[in-house]
Protein backbone atom coordinates (compact mmCIF):
# COMPACT_ATOMS: atom_id res chain seq x y z
CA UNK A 1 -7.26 -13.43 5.38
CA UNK A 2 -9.80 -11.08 6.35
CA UNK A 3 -9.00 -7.56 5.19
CA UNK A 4 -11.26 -4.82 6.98
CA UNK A 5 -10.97 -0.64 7.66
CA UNK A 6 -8.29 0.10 10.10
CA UNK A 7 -9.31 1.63 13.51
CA UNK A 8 -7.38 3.80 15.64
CA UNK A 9 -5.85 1.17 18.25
CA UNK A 10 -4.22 -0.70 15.16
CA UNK A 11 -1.64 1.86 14.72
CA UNK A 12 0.29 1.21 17.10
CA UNK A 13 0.43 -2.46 15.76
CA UNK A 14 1.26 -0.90 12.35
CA UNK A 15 4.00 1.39 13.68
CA UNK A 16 5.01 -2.04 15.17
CA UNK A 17 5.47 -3.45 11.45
CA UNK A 18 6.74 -0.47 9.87
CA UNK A 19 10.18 -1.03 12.67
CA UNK A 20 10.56 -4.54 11.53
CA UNK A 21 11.53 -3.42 8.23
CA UNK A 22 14.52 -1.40 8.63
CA UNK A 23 14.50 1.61 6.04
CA UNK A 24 11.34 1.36 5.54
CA UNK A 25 9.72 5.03 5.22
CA UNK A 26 7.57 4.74 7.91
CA UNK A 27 4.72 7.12 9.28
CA UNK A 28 4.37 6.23 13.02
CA UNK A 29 0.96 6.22 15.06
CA UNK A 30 0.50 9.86 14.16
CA UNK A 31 1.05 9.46 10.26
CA UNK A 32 -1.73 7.54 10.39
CA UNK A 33 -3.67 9.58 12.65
CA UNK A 34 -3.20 12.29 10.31
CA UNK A 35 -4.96 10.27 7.30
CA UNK A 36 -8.11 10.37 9.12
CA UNK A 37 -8.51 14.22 8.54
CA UNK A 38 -7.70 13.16 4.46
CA UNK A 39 -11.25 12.80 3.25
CA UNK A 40 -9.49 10.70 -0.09
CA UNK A 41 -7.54 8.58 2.40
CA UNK A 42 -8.74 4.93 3.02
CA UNK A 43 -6.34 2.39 5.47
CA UNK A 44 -7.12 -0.94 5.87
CA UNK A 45 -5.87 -3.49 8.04
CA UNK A 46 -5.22 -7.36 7.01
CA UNK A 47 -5.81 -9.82 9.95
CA UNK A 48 -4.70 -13.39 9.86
CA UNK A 49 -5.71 -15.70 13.09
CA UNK A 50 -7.27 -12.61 14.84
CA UNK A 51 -3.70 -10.77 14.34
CA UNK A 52 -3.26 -7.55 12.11
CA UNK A 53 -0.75 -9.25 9.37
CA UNK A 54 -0.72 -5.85 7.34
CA UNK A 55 -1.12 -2.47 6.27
CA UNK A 56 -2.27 0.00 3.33
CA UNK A 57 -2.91 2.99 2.77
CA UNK A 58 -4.29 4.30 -0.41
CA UNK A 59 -5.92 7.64 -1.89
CA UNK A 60 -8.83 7.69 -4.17
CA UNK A 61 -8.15 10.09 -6.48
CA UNK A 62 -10.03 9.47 -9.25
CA UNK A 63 -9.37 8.47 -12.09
CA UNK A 64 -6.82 7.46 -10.12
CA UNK A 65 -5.77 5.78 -7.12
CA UNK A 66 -2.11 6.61 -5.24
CA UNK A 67 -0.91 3.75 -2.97
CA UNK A 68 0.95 5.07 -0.45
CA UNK A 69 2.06 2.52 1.99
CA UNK A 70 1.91 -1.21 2.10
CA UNK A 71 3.60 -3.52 4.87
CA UNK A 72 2.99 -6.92 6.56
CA UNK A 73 4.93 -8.17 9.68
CA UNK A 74 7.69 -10.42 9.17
CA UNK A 75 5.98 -13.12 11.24
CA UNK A 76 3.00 -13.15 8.25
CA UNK A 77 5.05 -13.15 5.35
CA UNK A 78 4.15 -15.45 2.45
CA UNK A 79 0.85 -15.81 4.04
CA UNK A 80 -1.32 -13.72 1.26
CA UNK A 81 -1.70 -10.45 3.77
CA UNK A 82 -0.08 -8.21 0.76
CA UNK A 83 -2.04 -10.12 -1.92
CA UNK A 84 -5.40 -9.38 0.10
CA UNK A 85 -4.42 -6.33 0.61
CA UNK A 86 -3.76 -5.34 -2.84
CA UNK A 87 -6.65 -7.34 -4.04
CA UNK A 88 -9.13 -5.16 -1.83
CA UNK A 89 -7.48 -2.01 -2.91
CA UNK A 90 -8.19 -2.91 -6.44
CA UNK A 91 -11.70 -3.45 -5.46
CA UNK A 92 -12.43 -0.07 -4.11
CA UNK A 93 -11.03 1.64 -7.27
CA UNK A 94 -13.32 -0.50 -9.21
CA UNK A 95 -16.34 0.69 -7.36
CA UNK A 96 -15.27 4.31 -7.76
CA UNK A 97 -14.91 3.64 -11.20
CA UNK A 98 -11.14 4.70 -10.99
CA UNK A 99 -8.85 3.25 -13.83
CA UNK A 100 -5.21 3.66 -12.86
CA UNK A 101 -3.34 2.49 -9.30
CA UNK A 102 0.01 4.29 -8.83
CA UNK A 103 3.13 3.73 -6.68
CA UNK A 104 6.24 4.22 -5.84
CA UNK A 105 8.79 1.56 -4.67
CA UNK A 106 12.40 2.06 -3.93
CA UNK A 107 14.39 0.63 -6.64
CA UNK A 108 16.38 -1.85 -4.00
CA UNK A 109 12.77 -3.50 -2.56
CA UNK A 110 13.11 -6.40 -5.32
CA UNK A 111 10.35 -8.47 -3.50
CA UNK A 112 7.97 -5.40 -3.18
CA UNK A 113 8.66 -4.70 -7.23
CA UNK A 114 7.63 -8.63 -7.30
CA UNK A 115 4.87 -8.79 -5.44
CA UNK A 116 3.51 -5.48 -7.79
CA UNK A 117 4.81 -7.05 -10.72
CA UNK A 118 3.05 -10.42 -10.04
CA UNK A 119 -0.03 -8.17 -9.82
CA UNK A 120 -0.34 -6.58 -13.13
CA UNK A 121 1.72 -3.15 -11.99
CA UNK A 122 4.20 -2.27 -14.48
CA UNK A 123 6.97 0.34 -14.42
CA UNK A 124 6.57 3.49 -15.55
CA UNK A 125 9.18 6.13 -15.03
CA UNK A 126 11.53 7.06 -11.92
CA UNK A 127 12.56 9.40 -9.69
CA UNK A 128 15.76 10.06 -8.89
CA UNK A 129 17.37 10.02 -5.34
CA UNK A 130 13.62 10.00 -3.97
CA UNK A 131 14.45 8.47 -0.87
CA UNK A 132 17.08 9.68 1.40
CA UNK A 133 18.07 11.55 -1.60
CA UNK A 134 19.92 8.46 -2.45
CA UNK A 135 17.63 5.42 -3.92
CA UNK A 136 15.64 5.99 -6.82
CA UNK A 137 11.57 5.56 -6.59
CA UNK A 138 10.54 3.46 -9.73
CA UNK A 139 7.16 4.54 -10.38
CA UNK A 140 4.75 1.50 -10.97
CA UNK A 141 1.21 1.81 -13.01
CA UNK A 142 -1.85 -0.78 -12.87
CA UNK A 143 -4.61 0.29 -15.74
CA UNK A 144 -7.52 -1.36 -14.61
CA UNK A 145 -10.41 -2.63 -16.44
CA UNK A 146 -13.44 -1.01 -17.05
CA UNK A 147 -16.03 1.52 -18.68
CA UNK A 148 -15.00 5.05 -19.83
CA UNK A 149 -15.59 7.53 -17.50
């Protein structure tokens, strides 16, 4: 799995993704566009057999880093795409000597609260009727290793 910085004609592929999962809160081709003019805003793209698999979007906002969105097409699921994605968003807040990744996850996405469970995220607090002013957001901490800053 080869995860690299998203360019401009991938959004259409991740708008693509975001429609496969139905609820999902998704940002379109211009949600994405709009992250370029966020100087803290990094997307990357996952590819698996020269394909985009996945999606994330994350802000470094250090000390701490805010995960924002996170998908892989249905067709690449159980493949590693979230797991490489994840893994290289850890990396960059490493390098920017950042300490905590947060996130939000609706409280029905059981294999999403997995996946960040599997990955050393732990739950932290909600927020009521967050989405559609109906589901509850459980908010979802990873303290990362390293020096003091």
């Amino acid at each position: 799995m080869l995860v690299r910085r998203a360019r401009r004609e991938d959004y259409p592929v991740f708008a693509a993704i975001e429609a496969e999962h139905p609820g999902y809160p998704a940002w379109g081709v211009n949600g994405f566009e709009a992250e370029e003019n966020n100087r803290n805003s990094v997307t990357l793209a996952a590819e698996c057999d020269g394909r985009v698999a996945g999606f994330i979007n994350f802000w470094m906002l250090r000390p701490q880093v805010q995960l924002n969105t996170l998908a892989v097409g249905r067709a690449f699921l159980r493949r590693g795409a979230a797991t490489a994605l994840i893994g290289k968003l850890a990396e960059y807040a490493a390098k920017s000597l950042c300490r905590e990744i947060d996130l939000e996850v609706n409280e029905h996405n059981a294999a999403a609260i997995a996946l960040y469970s599997a990955r050393g995220f732990v739950a932290v607090g909600r927020r009521p009727k967050f989405y559609d002013d109906k589901d509850d957001a459980v908010l979802m901490r990873k303290t990362l290793p390293g020096k003091d800053i």
